[in-house]
N, C-alpha and C. Protein backbone atom coordinates (compact mmCIF):
# COMPACT_ATOMS: atom_id res chain seq x y z
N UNK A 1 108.82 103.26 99.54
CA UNK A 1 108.55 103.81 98.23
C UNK A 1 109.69 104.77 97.88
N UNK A 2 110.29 104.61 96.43
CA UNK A 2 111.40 105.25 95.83
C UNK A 2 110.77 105.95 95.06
N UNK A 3 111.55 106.97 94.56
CA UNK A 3 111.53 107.32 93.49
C UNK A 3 112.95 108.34 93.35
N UNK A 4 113.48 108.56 91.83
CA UNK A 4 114.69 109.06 91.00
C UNK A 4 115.02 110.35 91.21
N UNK A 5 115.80 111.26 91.38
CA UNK A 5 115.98 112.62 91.46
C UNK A 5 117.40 112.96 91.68
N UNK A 6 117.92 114.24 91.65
CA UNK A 6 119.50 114.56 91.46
C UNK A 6 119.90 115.06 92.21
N UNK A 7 121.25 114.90 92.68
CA UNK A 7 121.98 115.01 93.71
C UNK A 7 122.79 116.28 92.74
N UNK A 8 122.68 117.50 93.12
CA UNK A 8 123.62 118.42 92.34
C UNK A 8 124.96 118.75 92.79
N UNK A 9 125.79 118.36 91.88
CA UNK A 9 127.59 118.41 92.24
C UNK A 9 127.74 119.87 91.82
N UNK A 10 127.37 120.64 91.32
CA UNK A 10 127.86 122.43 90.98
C UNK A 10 126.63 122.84 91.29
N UNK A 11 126.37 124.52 91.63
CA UNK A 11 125.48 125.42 92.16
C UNK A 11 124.96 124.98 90.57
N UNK A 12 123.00 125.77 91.11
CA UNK A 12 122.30 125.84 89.98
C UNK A 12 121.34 126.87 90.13
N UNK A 13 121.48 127.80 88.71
CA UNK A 13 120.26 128.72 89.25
C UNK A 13 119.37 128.81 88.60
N UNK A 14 118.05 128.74 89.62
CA UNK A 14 116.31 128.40 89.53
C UNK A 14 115.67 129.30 89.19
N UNK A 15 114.32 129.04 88.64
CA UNK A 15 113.76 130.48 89.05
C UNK A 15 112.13 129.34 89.70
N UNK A 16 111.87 130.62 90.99
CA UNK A 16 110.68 130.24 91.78
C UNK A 16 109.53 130.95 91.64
N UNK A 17 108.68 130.19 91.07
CA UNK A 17 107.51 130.80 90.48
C UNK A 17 106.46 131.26 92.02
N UNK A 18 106.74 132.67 92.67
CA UNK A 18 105.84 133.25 93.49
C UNK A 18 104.55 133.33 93.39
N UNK A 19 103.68 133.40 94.64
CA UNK A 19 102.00 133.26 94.56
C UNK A 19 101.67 134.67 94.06
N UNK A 20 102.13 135.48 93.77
CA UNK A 20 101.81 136.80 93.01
C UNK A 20 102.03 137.05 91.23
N UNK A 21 102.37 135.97 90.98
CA UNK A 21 102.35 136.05 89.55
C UNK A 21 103.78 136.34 89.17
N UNK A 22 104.34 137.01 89.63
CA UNK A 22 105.71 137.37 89.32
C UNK A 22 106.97 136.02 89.84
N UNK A 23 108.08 135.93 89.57
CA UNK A 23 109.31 134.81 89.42
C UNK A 23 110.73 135.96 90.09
N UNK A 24 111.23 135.00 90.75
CA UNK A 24 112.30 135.61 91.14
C UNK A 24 113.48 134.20 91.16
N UNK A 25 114.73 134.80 90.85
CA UNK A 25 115.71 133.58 90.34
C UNK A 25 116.53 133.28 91.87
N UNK A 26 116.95 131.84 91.81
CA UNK A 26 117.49 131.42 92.87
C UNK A 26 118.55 130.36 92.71
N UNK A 27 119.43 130.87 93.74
CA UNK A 27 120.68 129.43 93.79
C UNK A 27 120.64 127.91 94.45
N UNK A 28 120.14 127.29 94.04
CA UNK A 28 120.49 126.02 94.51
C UNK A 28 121.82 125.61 94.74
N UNK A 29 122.24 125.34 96.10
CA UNK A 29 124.00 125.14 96.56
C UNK A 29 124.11 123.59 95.62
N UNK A 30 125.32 123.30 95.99
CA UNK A 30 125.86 122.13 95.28
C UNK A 30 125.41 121.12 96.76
N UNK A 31 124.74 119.87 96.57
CA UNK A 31 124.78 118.88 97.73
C UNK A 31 123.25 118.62 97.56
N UNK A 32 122.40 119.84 96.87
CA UNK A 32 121.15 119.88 97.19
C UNK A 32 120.16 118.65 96.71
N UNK A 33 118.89 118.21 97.27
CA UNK A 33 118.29 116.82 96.52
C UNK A 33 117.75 117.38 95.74
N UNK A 34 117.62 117.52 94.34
CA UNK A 34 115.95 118.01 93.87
C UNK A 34 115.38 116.61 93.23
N UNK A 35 114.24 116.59 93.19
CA UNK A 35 113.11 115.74 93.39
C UNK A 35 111.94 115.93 91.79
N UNK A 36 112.08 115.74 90.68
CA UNK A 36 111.27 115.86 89.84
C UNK A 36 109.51 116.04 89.92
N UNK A 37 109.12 117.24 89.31
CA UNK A 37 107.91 117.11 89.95
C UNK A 37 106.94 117.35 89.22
N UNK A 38 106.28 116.91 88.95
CA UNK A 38 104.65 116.39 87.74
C UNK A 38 104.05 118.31 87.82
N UNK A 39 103.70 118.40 86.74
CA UNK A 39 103.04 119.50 86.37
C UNK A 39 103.67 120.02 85.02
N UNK A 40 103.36 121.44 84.17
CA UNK A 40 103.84 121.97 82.58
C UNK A 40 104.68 122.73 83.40
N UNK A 41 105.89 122.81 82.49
CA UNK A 41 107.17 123.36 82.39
C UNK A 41 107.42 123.76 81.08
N UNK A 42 107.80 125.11 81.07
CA UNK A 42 108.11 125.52 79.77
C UNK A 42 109.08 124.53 79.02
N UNK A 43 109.18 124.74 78.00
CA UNK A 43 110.03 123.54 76.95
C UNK A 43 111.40 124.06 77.15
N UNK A 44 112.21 122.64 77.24
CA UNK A 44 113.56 123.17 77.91
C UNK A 44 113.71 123.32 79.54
N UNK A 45 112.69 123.03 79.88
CA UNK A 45 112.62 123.10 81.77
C UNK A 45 112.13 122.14 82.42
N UNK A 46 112.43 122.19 83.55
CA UNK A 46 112.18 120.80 84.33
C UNK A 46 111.71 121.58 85.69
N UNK A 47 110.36 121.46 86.25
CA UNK A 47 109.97 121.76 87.57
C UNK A 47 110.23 120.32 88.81
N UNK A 48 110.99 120.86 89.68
CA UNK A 48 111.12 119.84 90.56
C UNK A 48 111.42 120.95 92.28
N UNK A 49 111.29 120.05 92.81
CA UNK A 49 111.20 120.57 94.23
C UNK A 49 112.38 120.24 95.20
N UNK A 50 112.92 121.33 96.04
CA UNK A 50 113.66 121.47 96.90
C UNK A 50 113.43 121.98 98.27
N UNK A 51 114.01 121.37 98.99
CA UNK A 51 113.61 122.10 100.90
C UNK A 51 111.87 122.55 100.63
N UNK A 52 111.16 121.80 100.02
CA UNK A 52 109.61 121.97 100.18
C UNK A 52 108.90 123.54 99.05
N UNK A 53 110.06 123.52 98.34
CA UNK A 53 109.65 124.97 97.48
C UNK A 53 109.66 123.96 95.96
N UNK A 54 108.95 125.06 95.49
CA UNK A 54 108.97 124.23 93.61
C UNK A 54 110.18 125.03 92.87
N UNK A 55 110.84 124.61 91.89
CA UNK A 55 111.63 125.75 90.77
C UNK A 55 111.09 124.89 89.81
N UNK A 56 111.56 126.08 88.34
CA UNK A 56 111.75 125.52 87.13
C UNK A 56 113.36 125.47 87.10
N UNK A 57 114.29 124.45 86.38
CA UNK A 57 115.21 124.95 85.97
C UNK A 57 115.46 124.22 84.65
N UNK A 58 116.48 124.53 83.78
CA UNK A 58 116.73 124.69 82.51
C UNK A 58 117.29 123.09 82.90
N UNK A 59 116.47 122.01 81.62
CA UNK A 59 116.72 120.76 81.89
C UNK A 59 118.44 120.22 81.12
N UNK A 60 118.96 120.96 80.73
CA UNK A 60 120.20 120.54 80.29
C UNK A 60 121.38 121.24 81.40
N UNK A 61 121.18 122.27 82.03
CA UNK A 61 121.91 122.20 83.31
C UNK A 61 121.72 121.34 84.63
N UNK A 62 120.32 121.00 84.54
CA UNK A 62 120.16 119.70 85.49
C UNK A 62 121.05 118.55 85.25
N UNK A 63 120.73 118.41 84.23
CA UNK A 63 122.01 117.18 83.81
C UNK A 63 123.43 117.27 83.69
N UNK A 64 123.57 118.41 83.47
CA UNK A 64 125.12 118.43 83.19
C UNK A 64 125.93 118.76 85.08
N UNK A 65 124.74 119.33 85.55
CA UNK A 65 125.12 119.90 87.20
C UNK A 65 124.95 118.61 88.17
N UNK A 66 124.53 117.60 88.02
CA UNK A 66 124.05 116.49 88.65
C UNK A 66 124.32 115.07 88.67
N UNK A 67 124.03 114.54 89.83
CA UNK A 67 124.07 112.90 89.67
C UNK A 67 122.54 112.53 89.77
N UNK A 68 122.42 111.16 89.33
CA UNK A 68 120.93 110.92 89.23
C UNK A 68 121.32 110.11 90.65
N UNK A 69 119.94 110.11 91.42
CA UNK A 69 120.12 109.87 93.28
C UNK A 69 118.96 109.02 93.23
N UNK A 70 118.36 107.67 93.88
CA UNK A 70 117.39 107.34 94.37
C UNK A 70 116.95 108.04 95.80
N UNK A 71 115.72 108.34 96.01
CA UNK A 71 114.91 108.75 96.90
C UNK A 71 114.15 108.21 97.77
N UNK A 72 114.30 108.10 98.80
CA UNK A 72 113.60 107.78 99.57
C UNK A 72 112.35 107.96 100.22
N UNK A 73 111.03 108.06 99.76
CA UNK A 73 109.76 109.53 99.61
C UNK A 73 109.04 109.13 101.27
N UNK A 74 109.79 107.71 101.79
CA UNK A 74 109.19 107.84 103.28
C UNK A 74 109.74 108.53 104.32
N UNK A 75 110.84 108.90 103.87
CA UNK A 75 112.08 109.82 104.96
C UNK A 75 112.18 111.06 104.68
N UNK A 76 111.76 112.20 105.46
CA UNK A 76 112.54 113.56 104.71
C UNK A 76 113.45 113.68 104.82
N UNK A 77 114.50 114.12 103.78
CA UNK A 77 114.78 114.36 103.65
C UNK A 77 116.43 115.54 104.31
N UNK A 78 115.50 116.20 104.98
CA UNK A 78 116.39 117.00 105.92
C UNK A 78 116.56 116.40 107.55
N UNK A 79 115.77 114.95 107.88
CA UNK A 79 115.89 114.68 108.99
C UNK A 79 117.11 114.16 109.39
N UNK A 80 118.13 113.70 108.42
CA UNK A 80 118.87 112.82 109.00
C UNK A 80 120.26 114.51 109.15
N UNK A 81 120.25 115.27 108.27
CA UNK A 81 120.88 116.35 108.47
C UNK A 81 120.71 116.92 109.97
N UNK A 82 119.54 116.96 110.27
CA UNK A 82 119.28 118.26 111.28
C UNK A 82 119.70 117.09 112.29
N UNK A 83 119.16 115.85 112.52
CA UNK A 83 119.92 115.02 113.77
C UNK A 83 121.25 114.71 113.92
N UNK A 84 122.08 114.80 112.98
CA UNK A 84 123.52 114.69 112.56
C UNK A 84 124.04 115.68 113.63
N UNK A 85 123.41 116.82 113.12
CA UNK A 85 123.73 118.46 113.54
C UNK A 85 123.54 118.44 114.92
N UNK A 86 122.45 117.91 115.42
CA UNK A 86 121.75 118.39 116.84
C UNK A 86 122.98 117.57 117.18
N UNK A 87 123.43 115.87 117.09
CA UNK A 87 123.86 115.06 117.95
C UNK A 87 125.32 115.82 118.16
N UNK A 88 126.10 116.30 117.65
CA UNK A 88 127.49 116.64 116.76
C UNK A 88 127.49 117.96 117.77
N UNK A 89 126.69 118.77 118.59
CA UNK A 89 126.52 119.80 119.06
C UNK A 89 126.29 119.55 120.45
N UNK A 90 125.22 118.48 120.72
CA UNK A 90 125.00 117.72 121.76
C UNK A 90 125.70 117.38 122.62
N UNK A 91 127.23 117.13 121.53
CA UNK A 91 128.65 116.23 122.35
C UNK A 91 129.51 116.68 123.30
């Protein structure tokens, strides 16, 4: 099972809606997957998910910061990174 989401070529900054009611803003590096994600987003925003956290970010810097990526939703994501890493260290 696939599904569509962006591969970001320039940093992007988020804001992460905290379990206390309050938002604090964040950088997404350049390389990062984000993953589109069902729920209301203010107009002009796009909520999608990264490394297992939600953001909103402003849907015309998504696009202009990004490639559109197919997904792979049976693989996480970070597995093939962290085994890359372990093997590469391993050697």
């Amino acid at each position: 099972m696939s599904s569509y989401g962006y591969r970001l070529d320039r940093t992007l900054t988020s804001v992460e809606p905290l379990v206390d009611g309050k938002s604090a803003l964040r950088v997404l590096s350049a390389g990062s997957v984000l993953l589109v994600a069902s729920g209301d987003a203010p107009d002009g925003m796009t909520r999608v998910l990264c490394n297992d956290c939600e953001y909103l970010v402003f849907t015309e810097d998504l696009e202009d910061r990004s490639t559109h990526v197919a997904i792979d939703l049976r693989k996480p994501a970070g597995l093939y990174s962290v085994s890359a890493t372990a093997f590469r260290w391993a050697c």
